[in-house]
PDB file of N, CA and C in Angstrom:
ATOM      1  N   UNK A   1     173.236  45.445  77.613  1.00  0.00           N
ATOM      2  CA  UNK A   1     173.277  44.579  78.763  1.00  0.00           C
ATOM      3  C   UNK A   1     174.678  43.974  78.835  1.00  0.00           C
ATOM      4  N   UNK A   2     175.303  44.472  79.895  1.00  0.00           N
ATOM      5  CA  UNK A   2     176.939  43.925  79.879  1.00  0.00           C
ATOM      6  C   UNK A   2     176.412  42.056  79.780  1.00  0.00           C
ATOM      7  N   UNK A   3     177.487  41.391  78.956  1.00  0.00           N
ATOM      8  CA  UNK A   3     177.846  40.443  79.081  1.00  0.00           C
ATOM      9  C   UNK A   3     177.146  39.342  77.872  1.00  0.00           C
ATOM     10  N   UNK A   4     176.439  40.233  77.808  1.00  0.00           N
ATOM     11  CA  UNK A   4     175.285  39.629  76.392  1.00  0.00           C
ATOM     12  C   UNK A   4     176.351  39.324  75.358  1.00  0.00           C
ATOM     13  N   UNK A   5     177.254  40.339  74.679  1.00  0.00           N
ATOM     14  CA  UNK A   5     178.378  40.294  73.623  1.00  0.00           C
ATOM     15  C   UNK A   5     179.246  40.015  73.972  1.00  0.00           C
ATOM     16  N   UNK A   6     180.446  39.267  73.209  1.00  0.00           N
ATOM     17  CA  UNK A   6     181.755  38.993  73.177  1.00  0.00           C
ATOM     18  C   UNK A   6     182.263  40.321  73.100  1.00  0.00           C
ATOM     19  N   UNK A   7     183.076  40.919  73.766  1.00  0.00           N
ATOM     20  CA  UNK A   7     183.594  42.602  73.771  1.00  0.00           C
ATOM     21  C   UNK A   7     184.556  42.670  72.501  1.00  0.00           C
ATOM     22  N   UNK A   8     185.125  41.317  71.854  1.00  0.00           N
ATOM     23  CA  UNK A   8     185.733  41.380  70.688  1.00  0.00           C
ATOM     24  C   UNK A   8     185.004  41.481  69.289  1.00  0.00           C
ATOM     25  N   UNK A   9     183.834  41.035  69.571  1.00  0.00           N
ATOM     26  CA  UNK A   9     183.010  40.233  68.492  1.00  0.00           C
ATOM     27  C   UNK A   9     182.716  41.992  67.077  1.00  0.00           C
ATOM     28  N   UNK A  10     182.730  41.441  65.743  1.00  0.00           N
ATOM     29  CA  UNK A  10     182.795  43.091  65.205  1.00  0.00           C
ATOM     30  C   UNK A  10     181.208  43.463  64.981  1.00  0.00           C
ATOM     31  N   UNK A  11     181.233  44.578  64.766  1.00  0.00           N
ATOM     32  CA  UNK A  11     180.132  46.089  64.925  1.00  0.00           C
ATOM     33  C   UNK A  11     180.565  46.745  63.755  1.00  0.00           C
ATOM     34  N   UNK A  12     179.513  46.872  62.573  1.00  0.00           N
ATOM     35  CA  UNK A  12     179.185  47.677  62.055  1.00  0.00           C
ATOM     36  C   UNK A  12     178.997  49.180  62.506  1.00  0.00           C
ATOM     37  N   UNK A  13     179.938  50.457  62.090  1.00  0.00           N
ATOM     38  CA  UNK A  13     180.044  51.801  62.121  1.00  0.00           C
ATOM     39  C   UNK A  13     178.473  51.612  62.058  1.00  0.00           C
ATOM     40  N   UNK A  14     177.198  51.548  60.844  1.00  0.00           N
ATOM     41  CA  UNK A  14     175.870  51.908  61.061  1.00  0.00           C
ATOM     42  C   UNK A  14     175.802  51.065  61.932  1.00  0.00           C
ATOM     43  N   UNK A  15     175.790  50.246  63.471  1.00  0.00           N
ATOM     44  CA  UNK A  15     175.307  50.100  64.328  1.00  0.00           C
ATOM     45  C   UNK A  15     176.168  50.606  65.779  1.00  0.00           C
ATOM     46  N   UNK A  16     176.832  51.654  65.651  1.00  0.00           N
ATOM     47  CA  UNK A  16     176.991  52.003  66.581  1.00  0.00           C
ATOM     48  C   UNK A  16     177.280  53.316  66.854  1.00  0.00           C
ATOM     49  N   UNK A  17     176.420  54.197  68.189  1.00  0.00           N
ATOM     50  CA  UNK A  17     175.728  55.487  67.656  1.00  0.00           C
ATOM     51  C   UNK A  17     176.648  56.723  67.284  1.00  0.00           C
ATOM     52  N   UNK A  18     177.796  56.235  67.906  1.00  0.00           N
ATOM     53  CA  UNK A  18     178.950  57.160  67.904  1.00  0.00           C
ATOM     54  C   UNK A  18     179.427  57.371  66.670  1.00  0.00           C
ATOM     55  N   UNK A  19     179.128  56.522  65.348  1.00  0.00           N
ATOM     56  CA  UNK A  19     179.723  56.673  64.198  1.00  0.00           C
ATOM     57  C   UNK A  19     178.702  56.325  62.604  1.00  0.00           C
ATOM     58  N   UNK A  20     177.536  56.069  63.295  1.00  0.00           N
ATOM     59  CA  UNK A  20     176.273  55.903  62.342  1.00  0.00           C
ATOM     60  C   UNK A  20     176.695  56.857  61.332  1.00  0.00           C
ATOM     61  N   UNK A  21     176.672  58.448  62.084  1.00  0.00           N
ATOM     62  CA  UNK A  21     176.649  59.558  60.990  1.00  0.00           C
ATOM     63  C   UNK A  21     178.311  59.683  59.794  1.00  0.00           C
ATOM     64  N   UNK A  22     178.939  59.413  60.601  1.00  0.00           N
ATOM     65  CA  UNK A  22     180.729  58.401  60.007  1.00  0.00           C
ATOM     66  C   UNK A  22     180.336  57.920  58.447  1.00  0.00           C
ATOM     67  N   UNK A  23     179.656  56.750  59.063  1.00  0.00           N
ATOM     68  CA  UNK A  23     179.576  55.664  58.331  1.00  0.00           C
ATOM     69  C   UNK A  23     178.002  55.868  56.893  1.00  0.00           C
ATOM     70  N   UNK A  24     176.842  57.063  57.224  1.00  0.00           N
ATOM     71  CA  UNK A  24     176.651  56.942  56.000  1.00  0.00           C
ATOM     72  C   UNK A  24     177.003  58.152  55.513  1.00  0.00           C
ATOM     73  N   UNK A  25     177.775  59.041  55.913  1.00  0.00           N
ATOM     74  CA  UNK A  25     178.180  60.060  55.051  1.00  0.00           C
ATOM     75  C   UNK A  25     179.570  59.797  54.109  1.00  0.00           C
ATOM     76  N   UNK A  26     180.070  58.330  54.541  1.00  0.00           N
ATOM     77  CA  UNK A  26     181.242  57.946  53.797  1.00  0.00           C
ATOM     78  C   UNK A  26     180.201  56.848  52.471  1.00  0.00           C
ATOM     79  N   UNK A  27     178.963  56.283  53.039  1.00  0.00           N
ATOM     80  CA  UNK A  27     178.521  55.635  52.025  1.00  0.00           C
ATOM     81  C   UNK A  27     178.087  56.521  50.981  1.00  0.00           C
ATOM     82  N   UNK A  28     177.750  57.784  51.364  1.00  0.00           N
ATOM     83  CA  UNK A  28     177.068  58.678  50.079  1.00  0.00           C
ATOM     84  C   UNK A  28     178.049  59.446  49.812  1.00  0.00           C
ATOM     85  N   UNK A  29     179.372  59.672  50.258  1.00  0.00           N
ATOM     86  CA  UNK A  29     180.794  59.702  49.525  1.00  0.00           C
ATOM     87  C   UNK A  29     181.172  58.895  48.445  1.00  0.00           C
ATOM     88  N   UNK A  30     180.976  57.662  48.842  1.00  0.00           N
ATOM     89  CA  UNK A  30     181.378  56.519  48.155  1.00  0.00           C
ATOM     90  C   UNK A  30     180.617  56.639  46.507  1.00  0.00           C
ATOM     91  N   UNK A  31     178.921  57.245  46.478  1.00  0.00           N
ATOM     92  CA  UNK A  31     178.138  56.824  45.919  1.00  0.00           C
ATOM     93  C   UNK A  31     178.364  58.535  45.019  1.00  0.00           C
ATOM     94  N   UNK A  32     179.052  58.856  44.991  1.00  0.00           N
ATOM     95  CA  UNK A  32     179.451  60.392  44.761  1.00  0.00           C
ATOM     96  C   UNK A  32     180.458  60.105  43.723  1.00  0.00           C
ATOM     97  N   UNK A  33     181.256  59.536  44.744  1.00  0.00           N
ATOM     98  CA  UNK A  33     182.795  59.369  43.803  1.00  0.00           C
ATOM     99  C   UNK A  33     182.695  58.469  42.621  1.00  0.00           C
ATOM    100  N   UNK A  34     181.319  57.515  42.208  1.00  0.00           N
ATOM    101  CA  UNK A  34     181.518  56.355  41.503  1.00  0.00           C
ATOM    102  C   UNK A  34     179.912  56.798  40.734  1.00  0.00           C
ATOM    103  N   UNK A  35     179.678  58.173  41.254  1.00  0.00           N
ATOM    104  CA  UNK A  35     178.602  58.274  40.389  1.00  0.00           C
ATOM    105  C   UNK A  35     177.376  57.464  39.941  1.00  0.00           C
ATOM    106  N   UNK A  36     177.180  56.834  41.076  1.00  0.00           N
ATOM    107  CA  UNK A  36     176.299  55.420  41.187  1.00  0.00           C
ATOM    108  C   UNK A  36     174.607  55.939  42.007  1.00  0.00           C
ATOM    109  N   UNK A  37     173.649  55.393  41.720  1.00  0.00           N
ATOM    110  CA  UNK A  37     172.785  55.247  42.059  1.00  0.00           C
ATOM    111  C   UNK A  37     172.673  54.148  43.306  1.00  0.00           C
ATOM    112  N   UNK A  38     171.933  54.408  44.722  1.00  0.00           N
ATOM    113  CA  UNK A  38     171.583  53.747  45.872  1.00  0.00           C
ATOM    114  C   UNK A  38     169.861  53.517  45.953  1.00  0.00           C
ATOM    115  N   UNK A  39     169.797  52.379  46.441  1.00  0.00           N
ATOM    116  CA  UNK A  39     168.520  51.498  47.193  1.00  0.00           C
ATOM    117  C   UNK A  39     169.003  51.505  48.818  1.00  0.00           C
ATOM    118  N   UNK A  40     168.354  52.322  49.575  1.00  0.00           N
ATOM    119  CA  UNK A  40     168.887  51.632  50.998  1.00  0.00           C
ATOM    120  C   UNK A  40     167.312  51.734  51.563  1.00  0.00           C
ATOM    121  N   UNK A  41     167.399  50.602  52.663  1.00  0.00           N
ATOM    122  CA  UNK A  41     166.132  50.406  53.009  1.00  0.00           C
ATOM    123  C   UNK A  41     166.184  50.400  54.762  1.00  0.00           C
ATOM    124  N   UNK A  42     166.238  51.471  55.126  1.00  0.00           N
ATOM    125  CA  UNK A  42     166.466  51.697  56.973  1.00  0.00           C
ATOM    126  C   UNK A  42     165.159  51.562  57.655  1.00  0.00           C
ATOM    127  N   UNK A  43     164.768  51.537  58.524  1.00  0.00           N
ATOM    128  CA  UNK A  43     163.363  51.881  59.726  1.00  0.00           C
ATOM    129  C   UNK A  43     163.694  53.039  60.387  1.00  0.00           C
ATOM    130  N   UNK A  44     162.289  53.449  60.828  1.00  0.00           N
ATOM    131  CA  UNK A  44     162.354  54.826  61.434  1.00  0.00           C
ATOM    132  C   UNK A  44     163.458  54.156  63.025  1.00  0.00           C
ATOM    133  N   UNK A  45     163.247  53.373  63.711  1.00  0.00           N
ATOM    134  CA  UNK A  45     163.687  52.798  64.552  1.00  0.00           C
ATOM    135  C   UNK A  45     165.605  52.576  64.902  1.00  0.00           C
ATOM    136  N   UNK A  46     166.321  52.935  63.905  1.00  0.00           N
ATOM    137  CA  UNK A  46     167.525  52.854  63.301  1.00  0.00           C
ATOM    138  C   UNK A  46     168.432  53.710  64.565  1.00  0.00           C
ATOM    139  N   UNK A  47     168.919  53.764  64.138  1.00  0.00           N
ATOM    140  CA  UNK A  47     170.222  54.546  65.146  1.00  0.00           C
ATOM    141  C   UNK A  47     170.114  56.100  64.503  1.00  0.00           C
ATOM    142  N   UNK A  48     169.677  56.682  63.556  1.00  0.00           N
ATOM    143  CA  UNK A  48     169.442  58.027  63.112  1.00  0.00           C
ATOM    144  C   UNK A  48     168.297  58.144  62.883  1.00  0.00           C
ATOM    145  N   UNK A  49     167.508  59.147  62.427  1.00  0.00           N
ATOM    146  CA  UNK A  49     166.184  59.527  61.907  1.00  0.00           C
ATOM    147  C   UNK A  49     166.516  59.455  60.425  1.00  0.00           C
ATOM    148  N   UNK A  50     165.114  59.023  60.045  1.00  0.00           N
ATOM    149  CA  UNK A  50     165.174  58.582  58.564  1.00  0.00           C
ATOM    150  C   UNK A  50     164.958  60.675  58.011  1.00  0.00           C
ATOM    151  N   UNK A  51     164.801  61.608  58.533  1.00  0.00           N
ATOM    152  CA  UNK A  51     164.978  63.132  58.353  1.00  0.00           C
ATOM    153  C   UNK A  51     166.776  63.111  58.502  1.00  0.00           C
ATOM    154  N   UNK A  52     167.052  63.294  59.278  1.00  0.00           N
ATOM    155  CA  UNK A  52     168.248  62.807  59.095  1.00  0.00           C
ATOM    156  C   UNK A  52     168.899  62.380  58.184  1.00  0.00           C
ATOM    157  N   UNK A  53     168.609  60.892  58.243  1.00  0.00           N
ATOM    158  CA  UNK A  53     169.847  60.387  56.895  1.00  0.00           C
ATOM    159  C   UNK A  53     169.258  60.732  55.966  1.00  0.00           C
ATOM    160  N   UNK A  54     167.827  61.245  55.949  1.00  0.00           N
ATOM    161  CA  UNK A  54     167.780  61.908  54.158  1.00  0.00           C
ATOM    162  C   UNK A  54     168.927  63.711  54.074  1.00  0.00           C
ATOM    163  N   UNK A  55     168.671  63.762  55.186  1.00  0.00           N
ATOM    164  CA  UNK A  55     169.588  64.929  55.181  1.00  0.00           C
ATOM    165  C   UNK A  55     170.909  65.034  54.985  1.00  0.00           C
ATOM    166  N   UNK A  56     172.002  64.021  55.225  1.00  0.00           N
ATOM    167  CA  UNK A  56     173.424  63.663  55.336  1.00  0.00           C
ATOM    168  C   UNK A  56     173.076  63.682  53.897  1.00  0.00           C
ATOM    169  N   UNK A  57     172.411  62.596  53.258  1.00  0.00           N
ATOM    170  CA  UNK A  57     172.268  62.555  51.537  1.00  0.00           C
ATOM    171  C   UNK A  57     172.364  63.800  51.218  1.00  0.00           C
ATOM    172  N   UNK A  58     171.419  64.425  51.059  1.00  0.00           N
ATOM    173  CA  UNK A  58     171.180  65.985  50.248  1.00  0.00           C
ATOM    174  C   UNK A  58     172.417  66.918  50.302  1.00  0.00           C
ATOM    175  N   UNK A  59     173.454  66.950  51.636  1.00  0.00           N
ATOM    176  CA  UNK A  59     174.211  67.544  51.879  1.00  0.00           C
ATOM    177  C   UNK A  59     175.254  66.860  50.833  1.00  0.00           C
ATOM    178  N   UNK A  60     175.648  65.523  51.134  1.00  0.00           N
ATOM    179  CA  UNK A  60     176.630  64.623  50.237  1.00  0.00           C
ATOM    180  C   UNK A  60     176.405  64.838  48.782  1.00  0.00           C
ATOM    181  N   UNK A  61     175.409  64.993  48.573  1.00  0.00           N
ATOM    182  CA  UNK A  61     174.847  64.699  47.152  1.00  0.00           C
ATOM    183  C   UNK A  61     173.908  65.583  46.581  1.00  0.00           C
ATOM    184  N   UNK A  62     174.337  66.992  46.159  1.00  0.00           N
ATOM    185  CA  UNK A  62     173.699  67.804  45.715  1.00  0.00           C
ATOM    186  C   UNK A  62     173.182  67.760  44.658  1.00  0.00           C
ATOM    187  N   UNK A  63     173.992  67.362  43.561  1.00  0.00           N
ATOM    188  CA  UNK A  63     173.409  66.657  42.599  1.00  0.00           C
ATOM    189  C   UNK A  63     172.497  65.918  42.004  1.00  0.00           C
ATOM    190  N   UNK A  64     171.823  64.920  43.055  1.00  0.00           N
ATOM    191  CA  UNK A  64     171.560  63.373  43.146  1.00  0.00           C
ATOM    192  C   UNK A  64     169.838  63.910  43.221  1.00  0.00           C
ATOM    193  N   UNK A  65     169.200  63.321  42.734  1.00  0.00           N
ATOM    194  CA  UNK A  65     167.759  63.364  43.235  1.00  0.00           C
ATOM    195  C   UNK A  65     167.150  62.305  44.515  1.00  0.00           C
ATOM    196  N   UNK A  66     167.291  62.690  45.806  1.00  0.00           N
ATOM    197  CA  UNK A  66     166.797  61.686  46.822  1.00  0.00           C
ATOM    198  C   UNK A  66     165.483  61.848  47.718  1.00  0.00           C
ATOM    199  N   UNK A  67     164.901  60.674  47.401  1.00  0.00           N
ATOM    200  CA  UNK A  67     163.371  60.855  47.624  1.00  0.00           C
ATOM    201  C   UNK A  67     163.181  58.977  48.918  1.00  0.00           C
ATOM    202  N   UNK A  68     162.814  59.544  49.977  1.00  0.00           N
ATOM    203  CA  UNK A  68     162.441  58.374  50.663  1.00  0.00           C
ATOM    204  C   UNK A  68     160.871  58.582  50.633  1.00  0.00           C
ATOM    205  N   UNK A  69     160.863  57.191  50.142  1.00  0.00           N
ATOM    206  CA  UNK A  69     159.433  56.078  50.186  1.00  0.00           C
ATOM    207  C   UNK A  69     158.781  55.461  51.755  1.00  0.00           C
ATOM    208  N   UNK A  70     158.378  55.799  52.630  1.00  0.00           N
ATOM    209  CA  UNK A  70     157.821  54.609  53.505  1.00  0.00           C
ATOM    210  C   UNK A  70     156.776  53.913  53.801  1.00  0.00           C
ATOM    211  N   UNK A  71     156.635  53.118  54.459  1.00  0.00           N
ATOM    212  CA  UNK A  71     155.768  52.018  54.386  1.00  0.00           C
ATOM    213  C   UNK A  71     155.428  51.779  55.677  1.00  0.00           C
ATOM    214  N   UNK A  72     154.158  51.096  56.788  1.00  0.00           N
ATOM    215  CA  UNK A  72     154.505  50.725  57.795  1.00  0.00           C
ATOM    216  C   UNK A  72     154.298  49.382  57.800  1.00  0.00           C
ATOM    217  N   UNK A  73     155.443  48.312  58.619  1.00  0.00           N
ATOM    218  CA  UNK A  73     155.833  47.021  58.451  1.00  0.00           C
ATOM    219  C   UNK A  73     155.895  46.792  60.268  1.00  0.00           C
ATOM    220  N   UNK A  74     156.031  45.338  60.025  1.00  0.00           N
ATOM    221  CA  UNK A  74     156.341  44.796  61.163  1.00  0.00           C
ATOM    222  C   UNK A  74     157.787  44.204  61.098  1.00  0.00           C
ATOM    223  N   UNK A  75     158.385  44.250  62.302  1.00  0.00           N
ATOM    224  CA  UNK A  75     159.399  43.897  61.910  1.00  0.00           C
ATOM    225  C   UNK A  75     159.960  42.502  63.488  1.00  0.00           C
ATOM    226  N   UNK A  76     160.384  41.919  63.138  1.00  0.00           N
ATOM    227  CA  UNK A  76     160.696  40.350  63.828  1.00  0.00           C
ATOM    228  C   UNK A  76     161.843  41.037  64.932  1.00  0.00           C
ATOM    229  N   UNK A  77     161.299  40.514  66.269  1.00  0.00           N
ATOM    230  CA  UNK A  77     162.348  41.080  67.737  1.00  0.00           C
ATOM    231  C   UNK A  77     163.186  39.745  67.814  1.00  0.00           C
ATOM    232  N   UNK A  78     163.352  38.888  66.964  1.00  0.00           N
ATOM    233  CA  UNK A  78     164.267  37.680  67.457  1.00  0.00           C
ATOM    234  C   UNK A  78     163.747  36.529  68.511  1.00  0.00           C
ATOM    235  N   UNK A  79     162.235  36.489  68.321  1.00  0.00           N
ATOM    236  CA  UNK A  79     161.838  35.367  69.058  1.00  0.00           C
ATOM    237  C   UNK A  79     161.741  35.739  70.717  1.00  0.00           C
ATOM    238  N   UNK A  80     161.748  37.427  70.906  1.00  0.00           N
ATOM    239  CA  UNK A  80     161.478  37.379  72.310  1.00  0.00           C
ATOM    240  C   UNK A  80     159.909  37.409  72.594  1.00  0.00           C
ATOM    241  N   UNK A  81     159.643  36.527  73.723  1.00  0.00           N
ATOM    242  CA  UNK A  81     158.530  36.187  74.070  1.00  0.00           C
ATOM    243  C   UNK A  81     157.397  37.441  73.975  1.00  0.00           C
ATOM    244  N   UNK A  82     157.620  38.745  75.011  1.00  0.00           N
ATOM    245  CA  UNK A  82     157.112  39.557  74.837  1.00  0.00           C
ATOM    246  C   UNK A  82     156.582  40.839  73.719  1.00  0.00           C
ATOM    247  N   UNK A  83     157.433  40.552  72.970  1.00  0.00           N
ATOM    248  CA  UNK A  83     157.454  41.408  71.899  1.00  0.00           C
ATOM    249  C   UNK A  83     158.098  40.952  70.857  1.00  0.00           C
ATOM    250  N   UNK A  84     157.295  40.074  70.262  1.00  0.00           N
ATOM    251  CA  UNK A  84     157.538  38.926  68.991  1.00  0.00           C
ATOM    252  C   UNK A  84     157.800  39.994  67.810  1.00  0.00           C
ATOM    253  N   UNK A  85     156.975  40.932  67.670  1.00  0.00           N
ATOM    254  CA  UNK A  85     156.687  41.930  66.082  1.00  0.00           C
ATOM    255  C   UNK A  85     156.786  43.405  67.554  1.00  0.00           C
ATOM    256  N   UNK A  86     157.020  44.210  66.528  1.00  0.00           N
ATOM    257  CA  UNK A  86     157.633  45.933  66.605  1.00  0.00           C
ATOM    258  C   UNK A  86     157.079  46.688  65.243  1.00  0.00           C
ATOM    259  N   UNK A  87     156.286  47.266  65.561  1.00  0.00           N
ATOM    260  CA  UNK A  87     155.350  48.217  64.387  1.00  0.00           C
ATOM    261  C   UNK A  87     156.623  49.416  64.183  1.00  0.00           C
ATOM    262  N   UNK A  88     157.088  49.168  62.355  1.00  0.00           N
ATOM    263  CA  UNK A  88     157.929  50.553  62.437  1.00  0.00           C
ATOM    264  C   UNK A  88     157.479  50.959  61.324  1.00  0.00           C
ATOM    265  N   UNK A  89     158.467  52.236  60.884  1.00  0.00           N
ATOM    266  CA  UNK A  89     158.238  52.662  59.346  1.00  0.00           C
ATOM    267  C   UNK A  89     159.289  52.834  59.013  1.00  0.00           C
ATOM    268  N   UNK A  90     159.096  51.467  57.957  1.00  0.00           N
ATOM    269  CA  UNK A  90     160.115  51.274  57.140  1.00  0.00           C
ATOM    270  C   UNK A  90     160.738  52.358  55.547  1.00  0.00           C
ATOM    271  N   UNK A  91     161.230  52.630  55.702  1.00  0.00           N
ATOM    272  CA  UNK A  91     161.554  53.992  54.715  1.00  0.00           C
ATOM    273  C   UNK A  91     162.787  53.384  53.476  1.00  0.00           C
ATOM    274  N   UNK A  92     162.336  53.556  52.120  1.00  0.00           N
ATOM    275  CA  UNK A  92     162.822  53.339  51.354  1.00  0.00           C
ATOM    276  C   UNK A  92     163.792  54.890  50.482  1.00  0.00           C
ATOM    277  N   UNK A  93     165.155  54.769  50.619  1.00  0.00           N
ATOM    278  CA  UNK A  93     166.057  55.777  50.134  1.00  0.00           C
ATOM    279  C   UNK A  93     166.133  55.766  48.915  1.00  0.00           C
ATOM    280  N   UNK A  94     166.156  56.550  47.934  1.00  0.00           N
ATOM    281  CA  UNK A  94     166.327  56.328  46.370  1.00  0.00           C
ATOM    282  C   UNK A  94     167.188  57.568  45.809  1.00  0.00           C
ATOM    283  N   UNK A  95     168.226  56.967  45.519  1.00  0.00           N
ATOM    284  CA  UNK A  95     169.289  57.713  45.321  1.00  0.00           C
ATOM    285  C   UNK A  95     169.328  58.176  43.758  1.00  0.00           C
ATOM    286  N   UNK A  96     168.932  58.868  42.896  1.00  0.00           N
ATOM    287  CA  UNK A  96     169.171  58.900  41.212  1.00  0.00           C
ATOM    288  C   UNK A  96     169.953  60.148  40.969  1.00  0.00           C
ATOM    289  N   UNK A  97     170.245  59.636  39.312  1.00  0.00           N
ATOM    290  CA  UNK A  97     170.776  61.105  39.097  1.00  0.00           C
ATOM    291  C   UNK A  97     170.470  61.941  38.673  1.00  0.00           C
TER     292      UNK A  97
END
């Protein structure tokens, strides 16, 4: 909705659709290079499909054993009148080695 945001105000790469896929294929770069284990906890609702970002993983991280968990949750719209709660599925990422 024009005018809602400050056009300066900053944006997270994962929230914006043009660079979602950018931004977690540099996080499971990141999690590559440092040989580290990840917890990420997205909704089906997200800017990618939780098939998807399990997929960017597997590609990034051949190595890695990654298994998403989900759950279905409610999740809080910010106090708008009409649609107080949003039924999603919340999907838990588990990154090991």
């Amino acid at each position: 909705m024009k005018g809602r945001y400050r056009e300066e105000r900053h944006q997270s790469p994962f929230c914006i659709k043009s660079q979602v896929r950018g931004a977690f294929i540099d996080l499971f770069e990141g999690v590559k290079a440092s040989d580290s284990s990840l917890v990420l906890s997205y909704s089906n609702t997200g800017m990618i499909s939780l098939d998807e970002l399990l997929a960017i993983g597997e590609k990034a991280l051949p190595n890695k054993k990654i298994e998403i968990l989900t759950t279905d949750h409610e999740h809080m719209t910010m106090g708008r009148k009409e649609d107080r709660q949003r039924s999603v599925k919340e999907g838990l990422l588990l990154v090991r080695a």
